[in-house]
Each structure stands twice: as structure tokens, then as C-alpha cells.
N, C-alpha and C. Protein backbone atom coordinates (compact mmCIF):
# COMPACT_ATOMS: atom_id res chain seq x y z
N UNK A 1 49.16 148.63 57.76
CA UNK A 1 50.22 147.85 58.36
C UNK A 1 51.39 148.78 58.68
N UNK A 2 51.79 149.16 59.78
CA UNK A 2 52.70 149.75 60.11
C UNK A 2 54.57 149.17 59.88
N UNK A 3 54.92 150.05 59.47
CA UNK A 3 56.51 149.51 58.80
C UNK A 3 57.35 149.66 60.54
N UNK A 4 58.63 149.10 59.96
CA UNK A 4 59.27 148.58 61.48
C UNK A 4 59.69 149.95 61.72
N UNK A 5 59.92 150.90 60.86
CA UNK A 5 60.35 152.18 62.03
C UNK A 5 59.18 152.61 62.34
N UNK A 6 58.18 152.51 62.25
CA UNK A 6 57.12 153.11 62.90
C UNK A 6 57.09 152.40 64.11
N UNK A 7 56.74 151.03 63.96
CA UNK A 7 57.34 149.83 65.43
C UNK A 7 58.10 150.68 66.13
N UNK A 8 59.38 150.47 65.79
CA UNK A 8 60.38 151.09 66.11
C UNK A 8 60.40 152.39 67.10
N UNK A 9 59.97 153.57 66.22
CA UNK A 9 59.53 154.42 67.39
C UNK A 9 58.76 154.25 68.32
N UNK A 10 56.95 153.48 68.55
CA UNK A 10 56.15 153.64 68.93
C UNK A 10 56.79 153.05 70.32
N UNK A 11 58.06 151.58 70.09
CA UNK A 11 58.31 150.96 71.22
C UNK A 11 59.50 151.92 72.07
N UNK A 12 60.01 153.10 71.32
CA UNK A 12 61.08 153.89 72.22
C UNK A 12 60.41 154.77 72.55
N UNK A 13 59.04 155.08 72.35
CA UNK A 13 58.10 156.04 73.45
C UNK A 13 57.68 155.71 74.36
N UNK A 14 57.25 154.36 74.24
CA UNK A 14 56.73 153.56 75.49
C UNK A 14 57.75 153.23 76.26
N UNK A 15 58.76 153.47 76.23
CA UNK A 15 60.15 153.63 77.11
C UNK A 15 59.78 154.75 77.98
N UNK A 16 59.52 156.42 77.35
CA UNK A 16 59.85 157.13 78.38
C UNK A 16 58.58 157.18 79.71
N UNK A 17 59.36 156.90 80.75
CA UNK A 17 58.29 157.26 81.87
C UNK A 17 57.60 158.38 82.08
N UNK A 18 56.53 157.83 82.95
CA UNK A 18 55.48 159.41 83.33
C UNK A 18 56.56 160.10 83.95
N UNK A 19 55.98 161.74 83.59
CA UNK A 19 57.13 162.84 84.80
C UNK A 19 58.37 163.09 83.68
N UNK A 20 58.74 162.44 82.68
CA UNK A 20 59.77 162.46 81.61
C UNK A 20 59.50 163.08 80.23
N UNK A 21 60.16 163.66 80.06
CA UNK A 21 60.15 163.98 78.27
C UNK A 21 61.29 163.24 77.63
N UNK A 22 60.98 162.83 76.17
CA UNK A 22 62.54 162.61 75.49
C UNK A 22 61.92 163.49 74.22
N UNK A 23 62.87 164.56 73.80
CA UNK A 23 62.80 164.79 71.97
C UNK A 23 63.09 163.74 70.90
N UNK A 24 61.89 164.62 69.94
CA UNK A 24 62.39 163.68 68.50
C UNK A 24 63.34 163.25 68.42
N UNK A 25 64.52 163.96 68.53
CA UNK A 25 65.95 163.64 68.08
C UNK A 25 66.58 162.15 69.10
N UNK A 26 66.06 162.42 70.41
CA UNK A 26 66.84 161.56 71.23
C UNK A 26 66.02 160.11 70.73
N UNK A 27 64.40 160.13 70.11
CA UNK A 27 64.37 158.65 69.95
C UNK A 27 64.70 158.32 68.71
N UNK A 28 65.04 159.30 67.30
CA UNK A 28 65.70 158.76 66.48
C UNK A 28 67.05 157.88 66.77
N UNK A 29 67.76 158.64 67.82
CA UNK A 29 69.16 158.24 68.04
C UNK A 29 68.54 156.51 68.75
N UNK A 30 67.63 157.02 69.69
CA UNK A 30 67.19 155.13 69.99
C UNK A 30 67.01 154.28 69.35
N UNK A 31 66.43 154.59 68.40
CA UNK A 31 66.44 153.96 67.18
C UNK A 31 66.96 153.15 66.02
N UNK A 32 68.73 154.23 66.29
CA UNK A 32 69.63 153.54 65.52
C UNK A 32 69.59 154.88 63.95
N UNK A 33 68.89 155.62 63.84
CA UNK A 33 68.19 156.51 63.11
C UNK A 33 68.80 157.91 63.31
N UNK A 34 69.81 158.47 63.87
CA UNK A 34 69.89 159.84 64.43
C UNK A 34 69.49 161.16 63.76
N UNK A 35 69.37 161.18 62.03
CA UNK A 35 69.11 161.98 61.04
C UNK A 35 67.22 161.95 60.47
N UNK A 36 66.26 161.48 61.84
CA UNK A 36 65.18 161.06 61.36
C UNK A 36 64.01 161.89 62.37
N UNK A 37 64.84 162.66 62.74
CA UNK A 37 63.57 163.19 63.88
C UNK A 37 62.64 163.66 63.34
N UNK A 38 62.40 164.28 62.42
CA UNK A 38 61.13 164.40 61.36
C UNK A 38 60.33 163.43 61.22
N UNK A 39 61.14 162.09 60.55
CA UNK A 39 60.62 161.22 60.18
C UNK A 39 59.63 160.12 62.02
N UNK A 40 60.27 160.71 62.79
CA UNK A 40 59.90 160.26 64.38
C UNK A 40 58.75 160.69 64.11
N UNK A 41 58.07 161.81 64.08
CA UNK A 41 57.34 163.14 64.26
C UNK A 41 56.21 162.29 63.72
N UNK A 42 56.46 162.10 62.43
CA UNK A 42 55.22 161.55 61.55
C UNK A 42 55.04 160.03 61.38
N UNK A 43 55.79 159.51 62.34
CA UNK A 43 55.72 158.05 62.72
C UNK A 43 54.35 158.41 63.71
N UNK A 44 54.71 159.42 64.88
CA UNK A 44 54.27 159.26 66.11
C UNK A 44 52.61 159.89 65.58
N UNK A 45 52.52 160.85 64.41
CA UNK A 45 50.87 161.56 64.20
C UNK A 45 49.97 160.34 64.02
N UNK A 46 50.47 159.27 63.79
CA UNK A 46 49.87 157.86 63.35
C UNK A 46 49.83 157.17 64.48
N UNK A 47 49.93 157.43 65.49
CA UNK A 47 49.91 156.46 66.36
C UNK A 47 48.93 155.89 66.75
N UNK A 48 48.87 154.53 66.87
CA UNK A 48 47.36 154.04 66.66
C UNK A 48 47.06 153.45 67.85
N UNK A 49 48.03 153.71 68.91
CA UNK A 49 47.99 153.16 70.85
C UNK A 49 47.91 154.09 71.90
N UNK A 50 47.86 155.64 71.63
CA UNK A 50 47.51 156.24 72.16
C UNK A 50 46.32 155.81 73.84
N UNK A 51 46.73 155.98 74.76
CA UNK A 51 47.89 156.54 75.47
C UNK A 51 48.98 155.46 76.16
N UNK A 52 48.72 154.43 75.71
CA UNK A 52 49.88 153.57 75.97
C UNK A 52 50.90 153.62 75.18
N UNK A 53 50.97 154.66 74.19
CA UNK A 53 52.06 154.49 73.59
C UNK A 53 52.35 156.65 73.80
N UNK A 54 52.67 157.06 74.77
CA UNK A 54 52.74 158.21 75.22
C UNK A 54 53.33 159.49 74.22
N UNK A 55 52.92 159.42 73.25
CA UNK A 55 53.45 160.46 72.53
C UNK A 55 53.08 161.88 72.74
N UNK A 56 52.45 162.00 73.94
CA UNK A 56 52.85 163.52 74.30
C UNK A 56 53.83 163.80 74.85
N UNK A 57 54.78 162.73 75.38
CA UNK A 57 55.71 162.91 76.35
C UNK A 57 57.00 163.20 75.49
N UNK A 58 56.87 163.60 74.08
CA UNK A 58 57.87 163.83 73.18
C UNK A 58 57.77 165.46 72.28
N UNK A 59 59.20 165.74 72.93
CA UNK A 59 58.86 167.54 72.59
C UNK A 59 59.81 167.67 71.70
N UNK A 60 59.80 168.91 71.38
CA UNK A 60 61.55 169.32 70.72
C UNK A 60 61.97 169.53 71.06
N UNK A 61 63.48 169.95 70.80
CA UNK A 61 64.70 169.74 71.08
C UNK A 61 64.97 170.89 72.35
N UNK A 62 64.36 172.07 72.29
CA UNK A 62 64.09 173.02 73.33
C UNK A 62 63.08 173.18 74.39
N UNK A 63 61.99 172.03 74.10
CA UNK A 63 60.83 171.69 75.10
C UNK A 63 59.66 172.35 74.56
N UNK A 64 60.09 172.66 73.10
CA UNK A 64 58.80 173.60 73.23
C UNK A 64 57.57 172.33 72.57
N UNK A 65 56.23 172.33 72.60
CA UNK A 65 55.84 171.22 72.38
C UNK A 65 55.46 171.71 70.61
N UNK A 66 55.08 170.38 70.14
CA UNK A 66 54.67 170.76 68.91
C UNK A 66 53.70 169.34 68.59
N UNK A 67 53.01 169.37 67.35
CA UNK A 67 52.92 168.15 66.41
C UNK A 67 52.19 167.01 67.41
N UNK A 68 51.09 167.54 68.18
CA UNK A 68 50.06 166.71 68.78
C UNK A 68 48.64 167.23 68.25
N UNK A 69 48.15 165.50 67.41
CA UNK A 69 46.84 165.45 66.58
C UNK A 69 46.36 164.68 67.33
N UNK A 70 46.22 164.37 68.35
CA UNK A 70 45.07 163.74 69.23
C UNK A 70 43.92 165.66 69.32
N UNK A 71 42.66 164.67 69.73
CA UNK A 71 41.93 166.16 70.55
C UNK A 71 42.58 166.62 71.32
N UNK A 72 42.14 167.85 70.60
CA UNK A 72 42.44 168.72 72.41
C UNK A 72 43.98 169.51 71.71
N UNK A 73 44.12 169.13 70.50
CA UNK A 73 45.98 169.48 70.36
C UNK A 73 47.00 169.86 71.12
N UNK A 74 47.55 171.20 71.19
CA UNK A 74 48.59 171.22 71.73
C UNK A 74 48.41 171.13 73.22
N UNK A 75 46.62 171.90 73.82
CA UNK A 75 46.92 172.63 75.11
C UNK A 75 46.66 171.44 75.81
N UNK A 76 46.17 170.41 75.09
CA UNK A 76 45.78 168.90 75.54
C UNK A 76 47.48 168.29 75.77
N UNK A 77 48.20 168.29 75.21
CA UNK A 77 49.59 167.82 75.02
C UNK A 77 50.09 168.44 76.52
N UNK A 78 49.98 169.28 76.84
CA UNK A 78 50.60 170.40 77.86
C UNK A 78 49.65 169.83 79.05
N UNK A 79 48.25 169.94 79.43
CA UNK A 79 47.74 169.06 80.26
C UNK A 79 48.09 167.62 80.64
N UNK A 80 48.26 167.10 79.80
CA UNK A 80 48.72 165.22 79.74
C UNK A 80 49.92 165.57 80.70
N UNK A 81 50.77 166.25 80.17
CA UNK A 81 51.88 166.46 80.48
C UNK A 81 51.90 167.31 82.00
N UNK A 82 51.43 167.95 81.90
CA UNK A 82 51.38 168.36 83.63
C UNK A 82 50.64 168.04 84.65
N UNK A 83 49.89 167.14 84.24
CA UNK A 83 48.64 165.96 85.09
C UNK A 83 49.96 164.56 85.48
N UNK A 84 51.09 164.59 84.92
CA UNK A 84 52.25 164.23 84.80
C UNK A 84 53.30 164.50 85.86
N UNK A 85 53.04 165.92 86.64
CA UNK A 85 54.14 166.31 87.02
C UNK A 85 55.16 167.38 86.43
N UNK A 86 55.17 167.23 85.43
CA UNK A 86 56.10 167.80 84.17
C UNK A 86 56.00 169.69 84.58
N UNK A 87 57.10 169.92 84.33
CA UNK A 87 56.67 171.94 84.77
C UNK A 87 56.84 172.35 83.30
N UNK A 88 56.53 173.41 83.21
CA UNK A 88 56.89 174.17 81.97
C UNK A 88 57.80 175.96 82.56
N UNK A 89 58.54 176.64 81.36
CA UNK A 89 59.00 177.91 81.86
C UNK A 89 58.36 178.23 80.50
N UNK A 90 57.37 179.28 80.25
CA UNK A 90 56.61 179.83 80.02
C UNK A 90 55.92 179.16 78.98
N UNK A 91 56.37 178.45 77.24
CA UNK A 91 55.50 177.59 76.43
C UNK A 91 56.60 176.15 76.57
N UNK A 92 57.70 176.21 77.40
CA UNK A 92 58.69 175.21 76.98
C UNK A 92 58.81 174.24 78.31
N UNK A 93 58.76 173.14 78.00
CA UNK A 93 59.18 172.28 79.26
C UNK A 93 60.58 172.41 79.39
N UNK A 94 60.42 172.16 80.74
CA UNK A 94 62.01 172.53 81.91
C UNK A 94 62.65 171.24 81.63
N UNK A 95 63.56 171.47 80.54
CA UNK A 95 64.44 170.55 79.75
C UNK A 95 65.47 170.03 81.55
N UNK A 96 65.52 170.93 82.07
CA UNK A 96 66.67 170.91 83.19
C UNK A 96 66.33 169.82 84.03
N UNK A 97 65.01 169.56 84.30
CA UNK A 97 64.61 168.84 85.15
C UNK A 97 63.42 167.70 84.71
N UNK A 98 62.85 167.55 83.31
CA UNK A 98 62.31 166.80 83.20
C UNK A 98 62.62 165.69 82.22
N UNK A 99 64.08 166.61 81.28
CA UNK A 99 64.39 165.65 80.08
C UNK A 99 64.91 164.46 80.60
N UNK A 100 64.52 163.17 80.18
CA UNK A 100 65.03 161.62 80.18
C UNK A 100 66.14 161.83 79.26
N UNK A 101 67.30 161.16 80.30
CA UNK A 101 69.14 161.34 80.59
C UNK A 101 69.09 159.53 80.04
């Protein structure tokens, strides 16, 4: 049974659109949570809606990706994500132009 911040996050991922990233940090702050981006992280390894509930589309705070346990891990995370649209500058997504404002 999933607890309400797990809810909680799973429904502020399904917020961000295709072509978008948001970091841990920005959906703790959605949340109401701002000191929980960790706790985001290991909400989202559980996610049990995959891919309607888009948790590749959530990086860190610098774009670099991390903390994707679906198959395929990270380079799968980075495909999703650029089958997306999404660019990267060398392991980090282009915070400049893809982070959700």
C-alpha cells in the first residue's frame, strides 16, 4: 500500500510533460516537502505505473541523470528521454532548455 507521499510524488511526475525535466528537489518543493529530495528518489524506485507515471523525466539538480531501476538503467533513462526530444551536453541534460519553469 503506498503512503500519501509516495501518492504524492508519483502525481507531481505525472505533471511533467514529454520534452521536460523537473529535479528531485523541484517535486519535493511540489509537494509541500522541500527538504525530501532523497526521500522523492526512493518514492519514485517504487514506482509501480511506469510509464505513465514518467520517472525518467526526473534528474538532478545539474541534469545529470541518476537512480533509474527500470531495465535498461541509466542508458535506458537517457533514451526515454531523448526519444523525447530532450538534448543532453555531454552526461547532463540541457537544464537551459529543457528544465520545467
Amino acid at each position: 500500500m503506498p503512503t500519501k507521499f509516495q501518492q504524492a510524488v508519483w502525481s507531481a511526475t505525472r505533471s511533467i510533460p514529454k520534452g521536460k525535466v523537473a529535479t528531485y528537489g523541484q517535486i519535493a518543493r511540489k509537494i509541500g516537502n522541500p527538504r525530501a529530495s532523497r526521500a522523492v528518489g526512493a518514492a519514485l524506485s517504487v514506482n509501480p505505473d511506469a510509464p505513465r507515471t514518467p520517472c525518467h523525466r526526473v534528474v538532478a539538480i545539474d541534469g545529470s541523470l541518476n537512480g533509474y531501476s527500470a531495465s535498461g538503467g541509466l542508458s535506458a533513462k537517457r533514451k526515454l528521454l531523448e526519444a523525447e526530444g530532450v538534448k543532453f551536453i555531454g552526461n547532463k541534460v540541457d537544464l537551459s532548455q529543457f528544465l520545467l519553469k
